[in-house]
N, C-alpha and C. Protein backbone atom coordinates (compact mmCIF):
# COMPACT_ATOMS: atom_id res chain seq x y z
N UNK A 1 115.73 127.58 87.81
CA UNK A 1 114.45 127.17 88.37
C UNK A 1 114.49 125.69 88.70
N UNK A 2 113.90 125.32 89.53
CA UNK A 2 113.93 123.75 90.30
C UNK A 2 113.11 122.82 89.51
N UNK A 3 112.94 121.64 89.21
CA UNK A 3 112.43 121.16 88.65
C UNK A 3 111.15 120.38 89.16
N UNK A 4 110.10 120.83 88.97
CA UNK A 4 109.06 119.89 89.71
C UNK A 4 108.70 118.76 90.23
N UNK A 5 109.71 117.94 89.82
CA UNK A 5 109.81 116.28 89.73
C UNK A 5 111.21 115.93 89.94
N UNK A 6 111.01 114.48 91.11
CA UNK A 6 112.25 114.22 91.20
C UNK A 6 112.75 112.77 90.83
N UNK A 7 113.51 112.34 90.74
CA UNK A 7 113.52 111.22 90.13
C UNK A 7 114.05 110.04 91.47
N UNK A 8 114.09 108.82 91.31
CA UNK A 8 114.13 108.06 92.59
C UNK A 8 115.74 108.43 92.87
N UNK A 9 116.12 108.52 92.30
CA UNK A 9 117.90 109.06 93.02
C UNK A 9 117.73 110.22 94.01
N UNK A 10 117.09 111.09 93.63
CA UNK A 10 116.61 112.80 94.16
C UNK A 10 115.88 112.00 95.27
N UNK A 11 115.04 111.22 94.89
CA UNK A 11 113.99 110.81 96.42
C UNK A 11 114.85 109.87 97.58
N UNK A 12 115.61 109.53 96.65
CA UNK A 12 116.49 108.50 98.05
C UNK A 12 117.29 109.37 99.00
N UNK A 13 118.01 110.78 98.15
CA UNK A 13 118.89 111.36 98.51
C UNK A 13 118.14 112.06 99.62
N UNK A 14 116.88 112.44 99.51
CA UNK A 14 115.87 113.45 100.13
C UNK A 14 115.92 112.63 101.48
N UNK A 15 115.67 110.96 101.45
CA UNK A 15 115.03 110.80 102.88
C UNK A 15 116.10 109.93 103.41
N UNK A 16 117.29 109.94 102.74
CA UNK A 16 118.37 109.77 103.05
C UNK A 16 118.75 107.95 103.34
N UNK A 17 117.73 107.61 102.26
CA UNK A 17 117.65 105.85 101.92
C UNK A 17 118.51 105.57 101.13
N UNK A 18 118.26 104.39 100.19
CA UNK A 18 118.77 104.18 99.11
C UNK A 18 117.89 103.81 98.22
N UNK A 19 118.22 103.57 96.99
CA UNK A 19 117.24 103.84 95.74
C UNK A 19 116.56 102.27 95.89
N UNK A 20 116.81 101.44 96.21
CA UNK A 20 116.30 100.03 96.10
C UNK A 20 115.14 100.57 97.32
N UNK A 21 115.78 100.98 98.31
CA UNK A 21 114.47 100.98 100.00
C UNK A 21 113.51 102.08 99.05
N UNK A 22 113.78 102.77 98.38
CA UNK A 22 112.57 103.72 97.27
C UNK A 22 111.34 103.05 96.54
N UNK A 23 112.26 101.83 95.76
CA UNK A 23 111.81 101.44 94.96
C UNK A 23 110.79 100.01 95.84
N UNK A 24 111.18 100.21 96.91
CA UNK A 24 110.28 99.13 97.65
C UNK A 24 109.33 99.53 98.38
N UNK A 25 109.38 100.78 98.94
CA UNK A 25 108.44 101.75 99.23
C UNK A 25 107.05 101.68 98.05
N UNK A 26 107.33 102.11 96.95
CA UNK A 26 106.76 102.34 96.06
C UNK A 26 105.69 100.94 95.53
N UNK A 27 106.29 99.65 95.63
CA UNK A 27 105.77 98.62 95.22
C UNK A 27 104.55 98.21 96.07
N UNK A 28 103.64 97.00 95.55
CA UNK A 28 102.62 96.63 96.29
C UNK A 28 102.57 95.25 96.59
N UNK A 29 102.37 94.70 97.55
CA UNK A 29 102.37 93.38 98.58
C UNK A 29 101.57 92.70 97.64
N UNK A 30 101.95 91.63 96.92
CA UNK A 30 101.19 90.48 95.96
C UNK A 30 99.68 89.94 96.47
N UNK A 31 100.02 90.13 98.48
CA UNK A 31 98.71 89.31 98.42
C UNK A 31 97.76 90.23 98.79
N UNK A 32 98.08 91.50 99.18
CA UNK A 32 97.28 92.26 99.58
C UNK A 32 96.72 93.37 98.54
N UNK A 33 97.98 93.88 98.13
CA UNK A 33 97.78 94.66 96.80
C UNK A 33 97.78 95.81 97.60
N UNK A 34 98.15 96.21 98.69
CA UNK A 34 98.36 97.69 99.18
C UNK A 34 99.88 97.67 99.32
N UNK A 35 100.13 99.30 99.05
CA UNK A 35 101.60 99.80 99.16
C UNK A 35 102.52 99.02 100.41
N UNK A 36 103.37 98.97 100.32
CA UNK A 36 104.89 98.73 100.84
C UNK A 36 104.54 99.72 102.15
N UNK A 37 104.88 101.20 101.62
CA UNK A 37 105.17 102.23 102.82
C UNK A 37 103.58 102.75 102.41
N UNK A 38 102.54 102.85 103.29
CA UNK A 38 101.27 103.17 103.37
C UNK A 38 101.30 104.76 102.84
N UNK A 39 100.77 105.32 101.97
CA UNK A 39 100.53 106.54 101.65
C UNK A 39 101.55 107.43 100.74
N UNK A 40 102.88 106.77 100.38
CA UNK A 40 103.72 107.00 99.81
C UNK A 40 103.50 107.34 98.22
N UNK A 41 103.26 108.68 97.80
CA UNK A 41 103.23 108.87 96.50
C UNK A 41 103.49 108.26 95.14
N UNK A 42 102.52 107.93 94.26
CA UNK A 42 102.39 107.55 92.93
C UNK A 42 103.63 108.33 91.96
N UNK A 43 104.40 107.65 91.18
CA UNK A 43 104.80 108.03 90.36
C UNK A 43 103.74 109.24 89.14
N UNK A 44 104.64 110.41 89.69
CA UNK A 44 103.34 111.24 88.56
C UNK A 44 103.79 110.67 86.38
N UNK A 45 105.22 110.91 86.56
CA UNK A 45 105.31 109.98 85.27
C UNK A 45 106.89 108.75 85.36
N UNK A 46 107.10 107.93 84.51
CA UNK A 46 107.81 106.50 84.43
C UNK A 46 109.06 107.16 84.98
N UNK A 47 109.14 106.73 86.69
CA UNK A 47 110.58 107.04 86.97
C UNK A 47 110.60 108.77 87.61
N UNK A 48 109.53 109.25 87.82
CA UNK A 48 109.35 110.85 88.42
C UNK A 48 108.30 111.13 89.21
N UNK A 49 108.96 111.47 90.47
CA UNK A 49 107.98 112.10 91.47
C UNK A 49 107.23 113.36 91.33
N UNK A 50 106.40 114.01 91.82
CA UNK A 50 106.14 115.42 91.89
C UNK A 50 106.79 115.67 93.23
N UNK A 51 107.55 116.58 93.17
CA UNK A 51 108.72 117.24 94.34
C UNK A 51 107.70 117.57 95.04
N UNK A 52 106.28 118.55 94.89
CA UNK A 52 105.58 118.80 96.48
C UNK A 52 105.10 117.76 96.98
N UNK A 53 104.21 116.49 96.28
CA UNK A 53 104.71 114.90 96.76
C UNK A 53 105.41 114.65 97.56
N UNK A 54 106.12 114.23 97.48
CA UNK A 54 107.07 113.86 97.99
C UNK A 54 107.86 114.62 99.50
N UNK A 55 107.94 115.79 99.44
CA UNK A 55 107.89 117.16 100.33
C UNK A 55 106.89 116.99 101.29
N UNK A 56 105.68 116.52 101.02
CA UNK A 56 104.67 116.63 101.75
C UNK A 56 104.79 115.35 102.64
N UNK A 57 105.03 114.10 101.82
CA UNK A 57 104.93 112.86 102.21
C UNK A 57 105.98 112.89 103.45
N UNK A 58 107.02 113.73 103.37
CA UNK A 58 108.46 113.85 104.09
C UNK A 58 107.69 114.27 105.46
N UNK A 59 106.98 115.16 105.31
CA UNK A 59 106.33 116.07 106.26
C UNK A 59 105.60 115.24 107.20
N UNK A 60 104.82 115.03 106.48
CA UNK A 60 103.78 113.80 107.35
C UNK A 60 104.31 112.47 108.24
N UNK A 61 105.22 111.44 107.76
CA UNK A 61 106.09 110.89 108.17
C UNK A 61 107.19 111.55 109.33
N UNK A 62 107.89 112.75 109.07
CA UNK A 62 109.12 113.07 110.08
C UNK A 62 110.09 112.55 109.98
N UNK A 63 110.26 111.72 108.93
CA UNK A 63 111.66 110.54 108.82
C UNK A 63 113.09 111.80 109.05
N UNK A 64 113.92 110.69 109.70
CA UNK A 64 115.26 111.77 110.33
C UNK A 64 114.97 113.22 110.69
């Protein structure tokens, strides 16, 4: 069975980045305080995506 959650290695591999362009995605602009990549899924726990998250986010975007 698949695991519900993916971890930023699984998410880099997915959109075919690397784990740093993930982890910058994920962060927020000091002066603004909004996300990096606009709409890009919350860590559901320390270091794990929710796979339909993420799936979805893929969707919406079109990346590659």
């Amino acid at each position: 069975m698949e695991s519900p959650y993916m971890t930023f290695e699984e998410t880099a591999a997915f959109f075919r980045r690397s784990v740093k362009t993930i982890r910058n995605w994920n962060s927020r602009d000091r002066k603004t305080g909004k996300k990096r990549m606009c709409g890009f899924p919350d860590p559901a726990h320390h270091g794990l995506f929710l796979r339909r998250d993420i799936e979805s986010f893929g969707k919406l975007h079109g990346d590659d």
